[in-house]
Protein backbone atom coordinates (compact mmCIF):
# COMPACT_ATOMS: atom_id res chain seq x y z
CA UNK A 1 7.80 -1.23 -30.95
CA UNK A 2 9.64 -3.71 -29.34
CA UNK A 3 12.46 -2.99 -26.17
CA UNK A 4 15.83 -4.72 -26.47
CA UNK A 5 18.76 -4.46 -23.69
CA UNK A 6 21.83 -3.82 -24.59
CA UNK A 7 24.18 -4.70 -21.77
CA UNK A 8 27.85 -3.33 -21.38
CA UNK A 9 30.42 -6.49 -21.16
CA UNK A 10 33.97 -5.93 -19.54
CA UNK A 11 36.68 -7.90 -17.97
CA UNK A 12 36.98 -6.98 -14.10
CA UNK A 13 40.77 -7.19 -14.00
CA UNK A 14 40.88 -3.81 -12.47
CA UNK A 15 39.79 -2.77 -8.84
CA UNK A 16 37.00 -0.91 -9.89
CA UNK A 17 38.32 2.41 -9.66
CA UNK A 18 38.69 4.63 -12.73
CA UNK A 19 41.04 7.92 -13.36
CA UNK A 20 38.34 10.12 -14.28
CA UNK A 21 41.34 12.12 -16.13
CA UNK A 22 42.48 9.21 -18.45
CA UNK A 23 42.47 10.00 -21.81
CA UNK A 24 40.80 6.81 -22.79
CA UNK A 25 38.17 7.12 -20.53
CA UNK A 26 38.05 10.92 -21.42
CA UNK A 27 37.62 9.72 -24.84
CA UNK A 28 34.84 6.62 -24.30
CA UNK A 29 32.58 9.06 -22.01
CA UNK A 30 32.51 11.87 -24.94
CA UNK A 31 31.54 9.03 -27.65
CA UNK A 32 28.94 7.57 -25.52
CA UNK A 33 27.73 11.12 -24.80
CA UNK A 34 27.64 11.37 -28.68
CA UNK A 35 25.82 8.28 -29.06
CA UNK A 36 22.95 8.82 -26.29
CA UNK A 37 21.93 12.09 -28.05
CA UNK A 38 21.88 10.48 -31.53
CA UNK A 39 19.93 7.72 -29.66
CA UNK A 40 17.51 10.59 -28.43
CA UNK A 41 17.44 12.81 -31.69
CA UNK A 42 16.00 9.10 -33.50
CA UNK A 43 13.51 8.56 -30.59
CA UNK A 44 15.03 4.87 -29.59
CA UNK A 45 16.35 5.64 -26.55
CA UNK A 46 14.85 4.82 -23.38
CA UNK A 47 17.01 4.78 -20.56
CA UNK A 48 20.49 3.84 -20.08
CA UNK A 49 23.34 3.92 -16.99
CA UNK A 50 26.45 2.59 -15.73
CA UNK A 51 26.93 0.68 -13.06
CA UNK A 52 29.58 0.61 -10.38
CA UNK A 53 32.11 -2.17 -10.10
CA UNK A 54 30.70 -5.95 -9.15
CA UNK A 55 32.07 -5.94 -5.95
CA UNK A 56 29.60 -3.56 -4.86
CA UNK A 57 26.78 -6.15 -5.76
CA UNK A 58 24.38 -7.69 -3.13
CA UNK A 59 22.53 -11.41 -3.93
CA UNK A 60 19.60 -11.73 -1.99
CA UNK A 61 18.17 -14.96 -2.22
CA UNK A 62 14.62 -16.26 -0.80
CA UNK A 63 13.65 -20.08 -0.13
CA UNK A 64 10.58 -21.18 1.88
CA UNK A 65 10.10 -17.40 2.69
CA UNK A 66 13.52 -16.50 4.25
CA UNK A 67 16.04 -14.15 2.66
CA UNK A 68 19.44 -14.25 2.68
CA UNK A 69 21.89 -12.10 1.46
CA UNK A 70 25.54 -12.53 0.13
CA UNK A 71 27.87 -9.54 -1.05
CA UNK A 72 29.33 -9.18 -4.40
CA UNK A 73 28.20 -10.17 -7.65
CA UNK A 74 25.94 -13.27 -8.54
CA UNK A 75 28.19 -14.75 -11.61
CA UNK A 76 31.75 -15.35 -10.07
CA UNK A 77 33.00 -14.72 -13.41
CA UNK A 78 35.85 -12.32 -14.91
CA UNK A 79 33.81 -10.89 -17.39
CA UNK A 80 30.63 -9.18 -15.70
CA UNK A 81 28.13 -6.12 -17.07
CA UNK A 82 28.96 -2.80 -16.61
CA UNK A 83 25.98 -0.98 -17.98
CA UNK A 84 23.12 -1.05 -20.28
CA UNK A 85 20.57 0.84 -22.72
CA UNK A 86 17.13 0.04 -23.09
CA UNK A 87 16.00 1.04 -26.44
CA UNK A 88 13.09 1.03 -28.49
CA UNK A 89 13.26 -0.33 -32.10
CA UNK A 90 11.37 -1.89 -34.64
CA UNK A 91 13.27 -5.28 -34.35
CA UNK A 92 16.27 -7.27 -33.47
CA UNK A 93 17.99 -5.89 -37.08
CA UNK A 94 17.84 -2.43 -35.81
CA UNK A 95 18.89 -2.88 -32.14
CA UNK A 96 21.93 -4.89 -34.02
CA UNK A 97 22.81 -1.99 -35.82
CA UNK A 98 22.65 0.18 -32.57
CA UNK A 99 24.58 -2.19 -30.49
CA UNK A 100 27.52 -2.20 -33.02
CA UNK A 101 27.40 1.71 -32.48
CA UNK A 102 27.29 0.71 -28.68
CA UNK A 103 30.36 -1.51 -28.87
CA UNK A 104 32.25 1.19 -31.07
CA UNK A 105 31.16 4.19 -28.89
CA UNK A 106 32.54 2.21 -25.19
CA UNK A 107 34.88 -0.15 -26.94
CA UNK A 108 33.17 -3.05 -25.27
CA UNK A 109 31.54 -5.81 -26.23
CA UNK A 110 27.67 -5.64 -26.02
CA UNK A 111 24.60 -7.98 -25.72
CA UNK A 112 21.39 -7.55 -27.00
CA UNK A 113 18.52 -9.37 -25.59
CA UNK A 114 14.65 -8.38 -26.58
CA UNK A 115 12.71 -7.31 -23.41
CA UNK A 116 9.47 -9.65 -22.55
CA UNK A 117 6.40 -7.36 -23.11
């Protein structure tokens, strides 16, 4: 079956820190919880994980065989991805229908883009 990514969208207006004792965030963490072992109990879930805030992003570049590097992320953009699943589905219908569970579960928009394979 084919692999899709489904990538976590959110605005960075925020510094990147999070009160791990918010009840919205208290609340978002449980229903992704709920959704990664309904993801696991139907055998489409491969891997997912959060990442931290785009500051903490490195670039690293190569031309002609020298690297460079440059700190933060690589879109200067407000909106940048906060995490992903990779899941395993018959087709882009089905990893639809999980990404709309996605986007309810984190209250975040989500993209879904097939894996080359």
């Amino acid at each position: 079956m084919p692999q899709y990514l489904m990538s976590v969208w959110f605005e960075d207006d925020d510094d990147g820190e999070f009160d791990l004792t918010d009840p919205d965030l208290v609340r978002t963490e449980a229903q992704i919880d709920a959704l990664n072992e309904e993801m696991t109990a139907q055998g489409v879930w491969v891997f997912a994980g959060g990442l931290e805030p785009a500051y903490t992003a490195t670039v690293v570049r190569s031309n002609a065989g020298v690297t460079s590097m440059t700190d933060g992320p690589y879109a200067e953009s407000k909106e940048q991805m906060g995490g992903f699943w990779v899941i395993d589905v018959a087709d882009l219908d089905a990893a639809i229908w999980w990404a709309g569970k996605a986007a309810s579960a984190c209250e975040r928009r989500i993209e879904v883009r097939p894996i080359e394979g």
